[in-house]
Protein backbone atom coordinates (compact mmCIF):
# COMPACT_ATOMS: atom_id res chain seq x y z
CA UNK A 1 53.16 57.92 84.57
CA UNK A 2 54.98 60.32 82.65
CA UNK A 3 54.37 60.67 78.70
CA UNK A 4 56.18 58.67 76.07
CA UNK A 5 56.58 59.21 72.39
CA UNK A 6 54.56 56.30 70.56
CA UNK A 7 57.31 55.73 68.06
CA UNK A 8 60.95 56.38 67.18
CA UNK A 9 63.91 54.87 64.52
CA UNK A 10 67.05 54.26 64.36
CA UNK A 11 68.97 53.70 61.26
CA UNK A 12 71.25 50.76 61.55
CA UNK A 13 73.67 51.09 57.51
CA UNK A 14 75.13 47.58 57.74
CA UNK A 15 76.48 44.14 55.70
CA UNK A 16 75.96 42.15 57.96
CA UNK A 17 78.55 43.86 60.28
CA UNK A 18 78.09 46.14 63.56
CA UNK A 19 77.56 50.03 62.62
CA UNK A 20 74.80 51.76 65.14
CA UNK A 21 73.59 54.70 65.55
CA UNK A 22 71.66 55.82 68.83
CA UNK A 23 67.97 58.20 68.88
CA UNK A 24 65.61 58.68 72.11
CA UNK A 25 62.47 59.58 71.79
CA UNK A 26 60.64 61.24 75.20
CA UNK A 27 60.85 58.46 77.46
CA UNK A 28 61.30 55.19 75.31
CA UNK A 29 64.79 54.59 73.56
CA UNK A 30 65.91 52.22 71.49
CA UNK A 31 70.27 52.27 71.61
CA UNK A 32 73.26 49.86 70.70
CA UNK A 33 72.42 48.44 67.48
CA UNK A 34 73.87 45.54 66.50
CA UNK A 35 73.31 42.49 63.53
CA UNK A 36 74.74 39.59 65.19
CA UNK A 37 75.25 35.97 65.20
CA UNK A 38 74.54 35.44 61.16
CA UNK A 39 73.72 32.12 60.29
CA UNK A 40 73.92 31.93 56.24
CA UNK A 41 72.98 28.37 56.53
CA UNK A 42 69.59 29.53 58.19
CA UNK A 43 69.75 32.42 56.31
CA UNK A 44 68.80 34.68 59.96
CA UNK A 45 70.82 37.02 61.93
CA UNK A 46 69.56 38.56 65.10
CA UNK A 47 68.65 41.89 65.92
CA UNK A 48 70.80 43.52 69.01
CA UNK A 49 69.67 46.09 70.98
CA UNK A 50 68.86 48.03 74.40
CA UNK A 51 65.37 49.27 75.62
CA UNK A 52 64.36 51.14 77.98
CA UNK A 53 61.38 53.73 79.07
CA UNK A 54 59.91 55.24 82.13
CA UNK A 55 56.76 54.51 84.54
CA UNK A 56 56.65 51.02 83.53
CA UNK A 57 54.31 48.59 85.40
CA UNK A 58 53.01 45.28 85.60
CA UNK A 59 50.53 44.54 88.70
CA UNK A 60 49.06 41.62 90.32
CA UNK A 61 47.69 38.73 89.07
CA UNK A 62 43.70 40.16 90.34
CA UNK A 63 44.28 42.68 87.28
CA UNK A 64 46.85 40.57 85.36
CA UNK A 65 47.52 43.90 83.94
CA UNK A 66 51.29 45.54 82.22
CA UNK A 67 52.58 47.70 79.65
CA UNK A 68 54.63 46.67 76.78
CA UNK A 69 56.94 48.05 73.74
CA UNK A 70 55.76 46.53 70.64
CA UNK A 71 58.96 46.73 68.61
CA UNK A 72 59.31 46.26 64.68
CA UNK A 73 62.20 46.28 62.13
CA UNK A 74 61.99 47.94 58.59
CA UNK A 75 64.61 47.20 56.17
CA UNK A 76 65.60 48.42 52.65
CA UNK A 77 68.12 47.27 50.17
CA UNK A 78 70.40 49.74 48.51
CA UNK A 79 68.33 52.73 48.16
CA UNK A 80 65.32 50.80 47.40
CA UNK A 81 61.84 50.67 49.48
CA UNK A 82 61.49 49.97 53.08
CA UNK A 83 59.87 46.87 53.19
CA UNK A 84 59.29 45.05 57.01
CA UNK A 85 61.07 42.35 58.67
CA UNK A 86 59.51 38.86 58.96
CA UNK A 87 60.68 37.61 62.45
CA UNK A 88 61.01 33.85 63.62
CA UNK A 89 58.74 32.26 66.40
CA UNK A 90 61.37 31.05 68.46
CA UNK A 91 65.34 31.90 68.74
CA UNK A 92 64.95 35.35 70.66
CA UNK A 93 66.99 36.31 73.68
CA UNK A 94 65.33 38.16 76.62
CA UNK A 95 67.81 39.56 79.32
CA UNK A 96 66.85 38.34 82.62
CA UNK A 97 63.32 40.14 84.10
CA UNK A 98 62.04 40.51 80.57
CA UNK A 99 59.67 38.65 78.25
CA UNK A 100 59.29 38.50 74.47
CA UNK A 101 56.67 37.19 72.92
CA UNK A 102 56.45 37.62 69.21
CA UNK A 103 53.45 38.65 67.56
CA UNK A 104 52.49 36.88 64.36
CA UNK A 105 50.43 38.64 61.36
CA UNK A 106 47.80 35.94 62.46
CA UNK A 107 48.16 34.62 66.44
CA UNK A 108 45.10 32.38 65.90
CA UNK A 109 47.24 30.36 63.51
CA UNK A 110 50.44 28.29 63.59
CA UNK A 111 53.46 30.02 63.23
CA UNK A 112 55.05 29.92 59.51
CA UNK A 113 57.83 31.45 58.07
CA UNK A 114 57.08 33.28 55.22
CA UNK A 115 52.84 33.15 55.37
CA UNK A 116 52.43 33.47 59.23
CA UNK A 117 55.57 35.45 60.20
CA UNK A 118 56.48 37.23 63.63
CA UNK A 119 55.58 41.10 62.56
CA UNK A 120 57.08 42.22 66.01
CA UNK A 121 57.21 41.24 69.56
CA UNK A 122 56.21 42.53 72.93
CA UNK A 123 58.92 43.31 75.02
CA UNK A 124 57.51 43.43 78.83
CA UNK A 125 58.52 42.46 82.57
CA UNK A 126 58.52 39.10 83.27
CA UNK A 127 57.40 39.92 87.17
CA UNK A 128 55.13 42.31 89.10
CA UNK A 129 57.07 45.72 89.35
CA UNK A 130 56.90 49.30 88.64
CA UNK A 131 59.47 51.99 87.56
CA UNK A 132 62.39 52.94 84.92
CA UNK A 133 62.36 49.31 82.80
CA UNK A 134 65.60 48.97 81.01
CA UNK A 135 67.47 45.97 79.07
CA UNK A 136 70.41 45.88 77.71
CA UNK A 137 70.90 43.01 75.26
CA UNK A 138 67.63 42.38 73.62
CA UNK A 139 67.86 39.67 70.20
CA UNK A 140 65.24 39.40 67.76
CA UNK A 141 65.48 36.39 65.41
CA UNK A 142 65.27 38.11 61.88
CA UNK A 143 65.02 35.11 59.11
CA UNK A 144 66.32 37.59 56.79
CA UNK A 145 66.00 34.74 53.68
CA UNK A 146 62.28 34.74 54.06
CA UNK A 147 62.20 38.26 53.15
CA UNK A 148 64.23 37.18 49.97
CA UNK A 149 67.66 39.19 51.01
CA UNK A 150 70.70 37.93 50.69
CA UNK A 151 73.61 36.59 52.63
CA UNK A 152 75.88 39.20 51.75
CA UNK A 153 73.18 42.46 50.62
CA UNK A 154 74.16 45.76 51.80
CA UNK A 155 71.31 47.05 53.76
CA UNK A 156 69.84 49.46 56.08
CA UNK A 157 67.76 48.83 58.75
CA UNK A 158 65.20 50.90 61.27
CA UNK A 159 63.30 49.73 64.72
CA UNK A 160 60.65 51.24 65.88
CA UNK A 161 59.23 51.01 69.35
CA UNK A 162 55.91 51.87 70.60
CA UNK A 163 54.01 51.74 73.81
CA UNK A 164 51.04 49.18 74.70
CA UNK A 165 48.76 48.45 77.35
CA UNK A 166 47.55 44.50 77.96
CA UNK A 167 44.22 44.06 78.31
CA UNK A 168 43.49 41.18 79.98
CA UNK A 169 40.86 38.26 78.58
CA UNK A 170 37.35 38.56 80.74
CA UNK A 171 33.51 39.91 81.07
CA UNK A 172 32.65 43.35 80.74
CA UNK A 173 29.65 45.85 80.42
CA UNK A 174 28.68 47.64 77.20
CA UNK A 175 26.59 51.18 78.27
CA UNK A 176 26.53 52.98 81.99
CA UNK A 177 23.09 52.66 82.31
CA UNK A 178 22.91 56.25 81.74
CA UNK A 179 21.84 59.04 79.61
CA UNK A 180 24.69 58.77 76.78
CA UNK A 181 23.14 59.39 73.34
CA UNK A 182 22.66 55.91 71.62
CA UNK A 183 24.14 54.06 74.54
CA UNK A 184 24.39 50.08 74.82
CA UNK A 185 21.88 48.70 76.80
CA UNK A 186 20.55 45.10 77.60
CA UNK A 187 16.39 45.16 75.91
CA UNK A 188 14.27 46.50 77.48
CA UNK A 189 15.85 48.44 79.85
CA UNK A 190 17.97 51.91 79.06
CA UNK A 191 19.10 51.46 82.72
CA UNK A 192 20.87 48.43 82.22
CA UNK A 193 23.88 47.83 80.60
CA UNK A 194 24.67 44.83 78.50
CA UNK A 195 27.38 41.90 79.56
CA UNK A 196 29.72 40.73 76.98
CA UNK A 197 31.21 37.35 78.56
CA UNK A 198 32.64 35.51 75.56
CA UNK A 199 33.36 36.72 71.32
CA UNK A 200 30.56 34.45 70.56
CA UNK A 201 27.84 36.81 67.80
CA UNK A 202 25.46 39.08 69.07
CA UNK A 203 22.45 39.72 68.36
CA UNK A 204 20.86 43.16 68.56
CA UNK A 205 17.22 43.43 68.62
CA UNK A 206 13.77 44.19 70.35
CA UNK A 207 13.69 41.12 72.34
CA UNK A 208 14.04 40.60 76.09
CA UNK A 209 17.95 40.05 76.87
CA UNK A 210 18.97 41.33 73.45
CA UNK A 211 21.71 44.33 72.78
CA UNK A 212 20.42 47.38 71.99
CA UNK A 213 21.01 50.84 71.61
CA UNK A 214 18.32 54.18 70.30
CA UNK A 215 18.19 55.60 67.07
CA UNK A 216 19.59 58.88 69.32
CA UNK A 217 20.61 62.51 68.08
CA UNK A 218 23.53 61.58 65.53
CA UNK A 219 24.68 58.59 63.65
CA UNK A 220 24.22 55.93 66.15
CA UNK A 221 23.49 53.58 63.65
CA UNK A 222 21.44 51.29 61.68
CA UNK A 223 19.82 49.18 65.24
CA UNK A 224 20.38 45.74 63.45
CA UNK A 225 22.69 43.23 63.67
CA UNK A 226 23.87 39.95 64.24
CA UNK A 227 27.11 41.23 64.98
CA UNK A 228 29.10 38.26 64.44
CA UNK A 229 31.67 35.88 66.18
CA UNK A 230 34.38 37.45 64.27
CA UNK A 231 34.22 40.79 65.08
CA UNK A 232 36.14 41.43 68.09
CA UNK A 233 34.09 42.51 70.94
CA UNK A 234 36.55 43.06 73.38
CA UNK A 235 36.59 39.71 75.86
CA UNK A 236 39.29 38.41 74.25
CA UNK A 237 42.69 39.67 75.20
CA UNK A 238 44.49 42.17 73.11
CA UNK A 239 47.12 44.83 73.34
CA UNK A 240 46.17 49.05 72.62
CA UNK A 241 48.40 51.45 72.43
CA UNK A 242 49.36 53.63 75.38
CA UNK A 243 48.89 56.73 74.15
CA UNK A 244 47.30 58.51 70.99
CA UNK A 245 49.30 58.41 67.52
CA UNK A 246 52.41 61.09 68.07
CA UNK A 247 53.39 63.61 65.96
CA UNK A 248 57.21 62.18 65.76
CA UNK A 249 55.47 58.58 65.23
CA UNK A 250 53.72 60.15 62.09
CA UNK A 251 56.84 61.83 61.09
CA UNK A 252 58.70 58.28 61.22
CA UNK A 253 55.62 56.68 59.11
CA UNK A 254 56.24 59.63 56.50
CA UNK A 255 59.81 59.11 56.57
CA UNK A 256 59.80 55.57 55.32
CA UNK A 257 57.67 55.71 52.65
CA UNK A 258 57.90 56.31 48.71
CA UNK A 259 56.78 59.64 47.35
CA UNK A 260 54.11 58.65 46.16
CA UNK A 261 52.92 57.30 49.13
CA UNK A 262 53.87 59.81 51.18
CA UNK A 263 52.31 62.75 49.21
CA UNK A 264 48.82 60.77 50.06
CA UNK A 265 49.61 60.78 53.27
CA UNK A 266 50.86 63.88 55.07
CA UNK A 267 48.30 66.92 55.49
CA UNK A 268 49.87 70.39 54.28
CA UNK A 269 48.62 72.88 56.35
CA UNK A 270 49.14 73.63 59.69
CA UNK A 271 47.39 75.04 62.59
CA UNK A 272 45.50 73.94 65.56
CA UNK A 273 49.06 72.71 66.79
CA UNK A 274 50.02 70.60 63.71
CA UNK A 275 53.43 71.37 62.88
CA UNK A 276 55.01 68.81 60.32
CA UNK A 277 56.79 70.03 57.49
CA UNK A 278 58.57 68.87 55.01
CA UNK A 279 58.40 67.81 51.04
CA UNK A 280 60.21 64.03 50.74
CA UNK A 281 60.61 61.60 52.68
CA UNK A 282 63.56 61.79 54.72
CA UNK A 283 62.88 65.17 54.87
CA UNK A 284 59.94 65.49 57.76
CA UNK A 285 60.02 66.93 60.79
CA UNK A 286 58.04 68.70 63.38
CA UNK A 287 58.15 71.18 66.10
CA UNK A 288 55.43 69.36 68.20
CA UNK A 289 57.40 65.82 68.43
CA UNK A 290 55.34 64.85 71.46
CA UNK A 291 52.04 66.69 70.62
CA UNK A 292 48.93 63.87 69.65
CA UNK A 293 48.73 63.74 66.05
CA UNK A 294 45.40 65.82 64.74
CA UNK A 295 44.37 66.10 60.84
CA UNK A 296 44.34 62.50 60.52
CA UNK A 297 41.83 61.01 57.47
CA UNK A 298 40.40 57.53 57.94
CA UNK A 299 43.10 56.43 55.25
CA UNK A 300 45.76 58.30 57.37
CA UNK A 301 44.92 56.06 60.38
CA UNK A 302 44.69 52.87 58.20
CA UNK A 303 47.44 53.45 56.56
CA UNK A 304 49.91 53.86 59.59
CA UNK A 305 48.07 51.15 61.63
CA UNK A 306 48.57 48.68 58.52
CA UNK A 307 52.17 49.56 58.23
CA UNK A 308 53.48 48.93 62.36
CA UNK A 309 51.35 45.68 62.38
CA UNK A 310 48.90 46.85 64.34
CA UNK A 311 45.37 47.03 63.61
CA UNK A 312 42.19 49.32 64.30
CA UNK A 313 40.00 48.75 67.14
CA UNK A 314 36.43 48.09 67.92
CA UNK A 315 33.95 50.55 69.70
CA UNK A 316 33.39 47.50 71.96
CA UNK A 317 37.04 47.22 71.96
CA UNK A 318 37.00 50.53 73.41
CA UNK A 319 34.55 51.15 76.29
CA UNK A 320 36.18 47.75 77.43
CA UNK A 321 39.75 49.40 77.56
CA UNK A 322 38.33 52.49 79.17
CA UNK A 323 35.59 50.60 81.93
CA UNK A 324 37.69 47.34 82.40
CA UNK A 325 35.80 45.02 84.73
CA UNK A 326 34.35 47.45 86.73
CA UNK A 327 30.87 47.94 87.56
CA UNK A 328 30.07 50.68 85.52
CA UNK A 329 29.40 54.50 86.44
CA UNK A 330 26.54 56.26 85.14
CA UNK A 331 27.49 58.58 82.63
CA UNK A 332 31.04 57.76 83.62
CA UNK A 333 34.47 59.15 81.84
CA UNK A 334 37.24 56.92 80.82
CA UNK A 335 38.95 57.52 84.36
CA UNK A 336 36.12 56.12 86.34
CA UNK A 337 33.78 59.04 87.19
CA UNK A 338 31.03 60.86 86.09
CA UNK A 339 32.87 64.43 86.73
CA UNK A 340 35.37 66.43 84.94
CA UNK A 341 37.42 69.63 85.34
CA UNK A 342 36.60 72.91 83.35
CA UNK A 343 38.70 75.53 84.03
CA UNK A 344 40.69 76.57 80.56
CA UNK A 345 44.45 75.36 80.93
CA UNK A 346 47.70 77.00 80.01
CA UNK A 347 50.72 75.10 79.32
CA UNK A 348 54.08 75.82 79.90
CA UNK A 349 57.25 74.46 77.85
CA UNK A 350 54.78 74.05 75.01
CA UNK A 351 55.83 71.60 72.00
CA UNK A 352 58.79 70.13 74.64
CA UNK A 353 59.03 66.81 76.29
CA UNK A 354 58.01 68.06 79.27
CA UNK A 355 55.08 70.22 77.80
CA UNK A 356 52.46 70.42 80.93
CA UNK A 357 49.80 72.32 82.19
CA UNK A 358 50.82 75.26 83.76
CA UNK A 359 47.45 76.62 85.91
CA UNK A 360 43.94 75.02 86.23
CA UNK A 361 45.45 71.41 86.62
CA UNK A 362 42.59 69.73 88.78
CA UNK A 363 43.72 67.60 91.83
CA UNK A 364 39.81 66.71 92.54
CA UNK A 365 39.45 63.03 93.21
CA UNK A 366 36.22 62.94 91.33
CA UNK A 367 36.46 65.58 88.16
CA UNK A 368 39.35 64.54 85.90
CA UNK A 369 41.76 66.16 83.72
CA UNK A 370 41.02 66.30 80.04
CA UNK A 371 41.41 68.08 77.09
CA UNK A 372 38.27 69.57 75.89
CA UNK A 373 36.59 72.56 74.39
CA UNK A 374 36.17 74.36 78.27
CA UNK A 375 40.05 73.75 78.92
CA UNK A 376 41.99 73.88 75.70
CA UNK A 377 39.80 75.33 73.01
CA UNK A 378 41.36 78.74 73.58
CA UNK A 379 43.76 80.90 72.38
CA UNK A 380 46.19 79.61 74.38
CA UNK A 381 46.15 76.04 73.04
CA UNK A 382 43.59 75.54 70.31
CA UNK A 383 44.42 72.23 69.57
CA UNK A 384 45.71 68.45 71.12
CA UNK A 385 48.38 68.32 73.52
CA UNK A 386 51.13 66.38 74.51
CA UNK A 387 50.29 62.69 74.78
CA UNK A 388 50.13 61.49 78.57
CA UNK A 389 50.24 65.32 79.89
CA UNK A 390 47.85 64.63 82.78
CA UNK A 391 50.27 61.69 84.27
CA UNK A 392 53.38 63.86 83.75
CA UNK A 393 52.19 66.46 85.76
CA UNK A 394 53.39 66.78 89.77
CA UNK A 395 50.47 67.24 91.26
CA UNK A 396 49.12 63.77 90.12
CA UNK A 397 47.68 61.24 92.52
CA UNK A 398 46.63 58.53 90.12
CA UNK A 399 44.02 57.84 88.10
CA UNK A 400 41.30 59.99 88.24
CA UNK A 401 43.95 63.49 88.22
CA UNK A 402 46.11 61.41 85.18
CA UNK A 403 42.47 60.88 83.13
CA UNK A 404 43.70 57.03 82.62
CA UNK A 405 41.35 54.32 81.97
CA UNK A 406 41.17 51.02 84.23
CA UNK A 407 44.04 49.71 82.49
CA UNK A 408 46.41 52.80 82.12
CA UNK A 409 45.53 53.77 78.60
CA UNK A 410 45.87 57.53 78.19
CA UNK A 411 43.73 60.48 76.61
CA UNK A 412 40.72 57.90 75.95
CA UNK A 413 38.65 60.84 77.02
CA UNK A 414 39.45 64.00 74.86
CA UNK A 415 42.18 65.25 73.07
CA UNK A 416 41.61 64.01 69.40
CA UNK A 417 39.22 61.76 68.40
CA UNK A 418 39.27 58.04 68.01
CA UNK A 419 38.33 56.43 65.35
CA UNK A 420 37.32 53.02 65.78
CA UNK A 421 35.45 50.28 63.68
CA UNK A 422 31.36 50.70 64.42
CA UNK A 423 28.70 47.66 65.37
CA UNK A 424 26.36 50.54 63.70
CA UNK A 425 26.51 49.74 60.51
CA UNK A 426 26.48 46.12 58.12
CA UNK A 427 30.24 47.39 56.79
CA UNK A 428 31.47 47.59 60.18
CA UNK A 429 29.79 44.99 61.63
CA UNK A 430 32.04 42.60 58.95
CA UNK A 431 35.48 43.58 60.14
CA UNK A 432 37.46 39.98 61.45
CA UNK A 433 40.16 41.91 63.09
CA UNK A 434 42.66 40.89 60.81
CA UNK A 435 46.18 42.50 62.45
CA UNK A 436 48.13 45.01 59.63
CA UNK A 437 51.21 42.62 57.73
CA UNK A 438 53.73 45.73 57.63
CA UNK A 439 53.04 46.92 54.20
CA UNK A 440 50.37 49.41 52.17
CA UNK A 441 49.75 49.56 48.63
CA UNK A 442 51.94 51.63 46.07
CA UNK A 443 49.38 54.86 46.81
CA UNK A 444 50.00 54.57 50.30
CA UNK A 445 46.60 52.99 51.69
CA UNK A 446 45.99 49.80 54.12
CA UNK A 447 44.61 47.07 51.93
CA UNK A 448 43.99 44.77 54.42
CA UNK A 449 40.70 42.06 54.03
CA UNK A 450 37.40 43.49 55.60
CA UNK A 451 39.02 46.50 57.13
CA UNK A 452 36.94 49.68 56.37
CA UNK A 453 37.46 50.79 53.02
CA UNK A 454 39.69 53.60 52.69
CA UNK A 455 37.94 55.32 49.41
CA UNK A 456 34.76 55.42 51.90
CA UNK A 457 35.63 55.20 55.72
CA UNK A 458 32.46 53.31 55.83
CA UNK A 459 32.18 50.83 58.84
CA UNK A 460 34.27 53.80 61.04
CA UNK A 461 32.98 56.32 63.37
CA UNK A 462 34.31 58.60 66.67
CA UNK A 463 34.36 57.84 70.05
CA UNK A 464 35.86 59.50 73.28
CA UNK A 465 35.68 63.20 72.29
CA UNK A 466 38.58 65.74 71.20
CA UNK A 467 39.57 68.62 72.39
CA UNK A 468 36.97 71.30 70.84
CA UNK A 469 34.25 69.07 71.57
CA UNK A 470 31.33 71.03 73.00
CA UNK A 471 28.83 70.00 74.41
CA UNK A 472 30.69 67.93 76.79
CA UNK A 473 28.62 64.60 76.80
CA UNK A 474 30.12 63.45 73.50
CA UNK A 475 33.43 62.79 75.83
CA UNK A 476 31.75 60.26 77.91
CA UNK A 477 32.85 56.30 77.58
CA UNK A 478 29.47 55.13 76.66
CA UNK A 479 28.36 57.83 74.12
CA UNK A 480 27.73 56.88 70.68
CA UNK A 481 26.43 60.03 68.92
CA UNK A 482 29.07 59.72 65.67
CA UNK A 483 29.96 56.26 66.42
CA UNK A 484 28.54 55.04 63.07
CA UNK A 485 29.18 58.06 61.38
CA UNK A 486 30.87 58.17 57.66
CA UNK A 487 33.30 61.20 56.83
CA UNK A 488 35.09 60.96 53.80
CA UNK A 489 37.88 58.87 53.19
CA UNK A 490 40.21 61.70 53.07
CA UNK A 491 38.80 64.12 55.54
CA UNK A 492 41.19 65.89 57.63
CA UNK A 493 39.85 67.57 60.78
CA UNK A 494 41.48 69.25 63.33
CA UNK A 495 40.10 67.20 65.86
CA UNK A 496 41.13 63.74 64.18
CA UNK A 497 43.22 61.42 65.35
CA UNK A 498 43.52 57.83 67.00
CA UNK A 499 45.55 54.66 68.14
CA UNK A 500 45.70 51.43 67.44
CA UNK A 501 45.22 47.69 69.12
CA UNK A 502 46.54 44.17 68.65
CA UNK A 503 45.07 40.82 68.86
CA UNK A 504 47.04 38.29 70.66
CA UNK A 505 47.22 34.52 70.54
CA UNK A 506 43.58 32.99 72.00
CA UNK A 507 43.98 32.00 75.91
């Protein structure tokens, strides 16, 4: 699998009437705009377009396991604010070998118009395949008159597109049964790890069969619990992003939002291979389009996951996206093993689309690739790299050489940091997995119900390890050393970043 840039736009000016213009992004791209078919007695129109990106898969019913584009439409009137589409439930057209399944702000609840609208919708193969996946063709329903526009407003319009992985609905284990600081484990024993087999609550605790995990070296957390039925633990299926926020998907984010909200937003320094610039939206850009996204605050992450409709996800969410339904490996990484490469990289074509590592590029079927503190933390790199680098490169062989989870997510181990929501503490432990509706507030946070708070980044923590991370066990699936702890609200480090999930319609 080769990289692709998490998100991209196109600006569609219209009335109602066909005027396109075409972008690509690194290996996704969105082309042939079109508004079509308008119905002004249903107040709709449909959304025309083509799709296609690279290294596409979808595998065999065993792993019931593919990759999707999540795809969402902004709109603005005149030159007012981009506000975001509210698609219908029913009405789109797939091209033949494609499905679309819309995702609605909440999929455990009926679809409704205008307080349960489609956000978005997954755009994946319809049958086992890998390869190039391109469609020509694709219609979204837009009920335009929901979102209070008229039949004959002069508007623009922008779709984005960004890569997903399913995870598939099933058991899993929490913890390797090895020596990760503040590990999962199934009371008493360190050595065994703990089976999550449906959402039902948790509880965590000194009795025989309960979850638990030590107070350890960092900010493990508070040891208590229930942690309760609504806080998604990872059996139930959702979609996470492919890859790591991009620096062109931030740059899009920045680009369609007030002043005001944007100024809260972007991080004005640069360094450690963060390159946007830029004072207005409209006005953003970077040299490192395809470079992960570092410097990113709690709110920064909220804030962008609230606005695409996507949402932030669990540290049980996690080691379940990494470990899949495998038997874990002590002390394992997110591709599987329990070794990794350490020879310092170079890259060559650095901040291009084809950005890759030029010398030290392991082909070891045990010790994968990964961007840490002994391979990039150098004067050569100092700082992320391009998102899915290890699967673009020609000497891979799969899994362990790409560093890709069980499912196919990339850069789980290393690189920047993710950020998701912590069992660890009581703030945490209350997050319902509510999915972002498409907007933020007029300073340019999330302000979705029971998410961590964005004054506080309370409930949040780090998982997965960046790429100055020494010592090196802070990289492995199962550690929880800062996986409860709180940096402020607005704290930009270098080796901050993260990704978002997705929760899908109950099976």
């Amino acid at each position: 699998m080769k990289t692709k840039n998490l998100l991209f736009c196109v600006v569609l000016f219209c009335i109602f009437s066909i005027v396109s213009n075409n972008s690509f992004s690194n290996n996704i791209s969105v082309s042939n705009f079109s508004l079509t078919g308008q119905n002004v007695s249903g107040h709709y129109s449909m959304v025309k377009f083509d799709i296609s990106w690279e290294n596409s898969w979808r595998v065999s019913s065993t792993l019931n396991n593919w990759d999707a584009a999540w795809v969402f439409v902004k709109y603005r009137i005149g030159s007012g604010e981009w506000q975001h589409t509210w698609l219908n439930n029913t009405g789109h057209i797939n091209p033949s070998g494609s499905t679309i399944t819309p995702g609605l702000l909440d999929p455990s609840l009926p679809f409704n118009s205008t307080t349960n609208p489609g956000l978005g919708a997954f755009i994946y193969r319809d049958a086992y395949g890998t390869g190039t996946f391109t469609k020509t063709g694709v219609q979204l329903r837009w009920n335009y008159g929901d979102n209070g526009v008229s039949d004959n407003a002069i508007i623009d319009i922008r779709v984005y597109a960004i890569e997903q992985v399913y995870v598939p609905q099933g058991p899993f284990s929490l913890g390797s049964g090895g020596t990760e600081d503040g590990a999962f484990y199934k009371y008493p024993t360190i050595a065994n790890p703990y089976q999550i087999t449906s959402e039902d609550a948790i509880i965590v605790g000194t009795t025989a069969g309960n979850l638990y995990y030590p107070s350890g070296l960092g900010d493990t957390g508070d040891q208590l619990g229930p942690i309760p039925s609504a806080f998604p633990k990872g059996y139930n299926a959702f979609y996470c992003m492919k890859y790591e926020i991009s620096q062109q998907g931030y740059v899009d984010f920045l680009n369609s939002l007030t002043q005001t909200q944007a100024n809260n937003r972007k991080y004005n320094s640069s360094g450690n291979r963060h390159a946007i610039t830029g004072t207005s939206p409209g006005s953003y850009v970077t040299t490192n389009p395809f470079v992960a996204m570092p410097f990113l605050s709690w709110a920064d992450l909220a804030a962008y996951l609230d606005w695409s409709g996507l949402r932030p996800m669990t540290e049980l969410e996690y080691e379940k996206s990494c470990r899949g339904t495998q038997t874990p490996v002590v002390n394992e990484y997110a591709w599987g093993t329990s070794e990794r490469t350490n020879s310092p990289y170079t890259l060559s074509n650095m901040g291009q689309n084809n950005e890759n590592i030029a010398t030290n590029y392991s082909t070891s079927t045990t010790a994968g690739n990964v961007a840490f503190s002994s391979t990039t933390f150098n004067v050569n790199i100092n700082g992320p790299v391009r998102s899915g680098i290890f699967a673009g490169n020609g000497l891979n062989t799969g899994r362990v050489t790409s560093g890709a989870t069980f499912y196919g997510i990339m850069e789980m181990t290393g690189n920047v940091d993710e950020r998701p929501v912590t069992a660890g503490n009581v703030t945490g432990r209350s997050f319902t997995g509510k999915n972002g509706n498409g907007l933020i507030d007029a300073d340019g946070n999330a302000d979705v119900l029971l998410w961590p708070p964005t004054a506080t980044a309370v409930g949040v923590g780090f998982r997965g390890g960046n790429f100055g991370l020494t010592p090196a066990w802070g990289l492995q699936v199962s550690d929880r050393h800062f996986a409860a702890r709180i940096i402020a609200s607005n704290s930009r480090g270098a080796l901050y970043g993260g990704r978002g999930v997705r929760s899908v319609p109950l099976q």
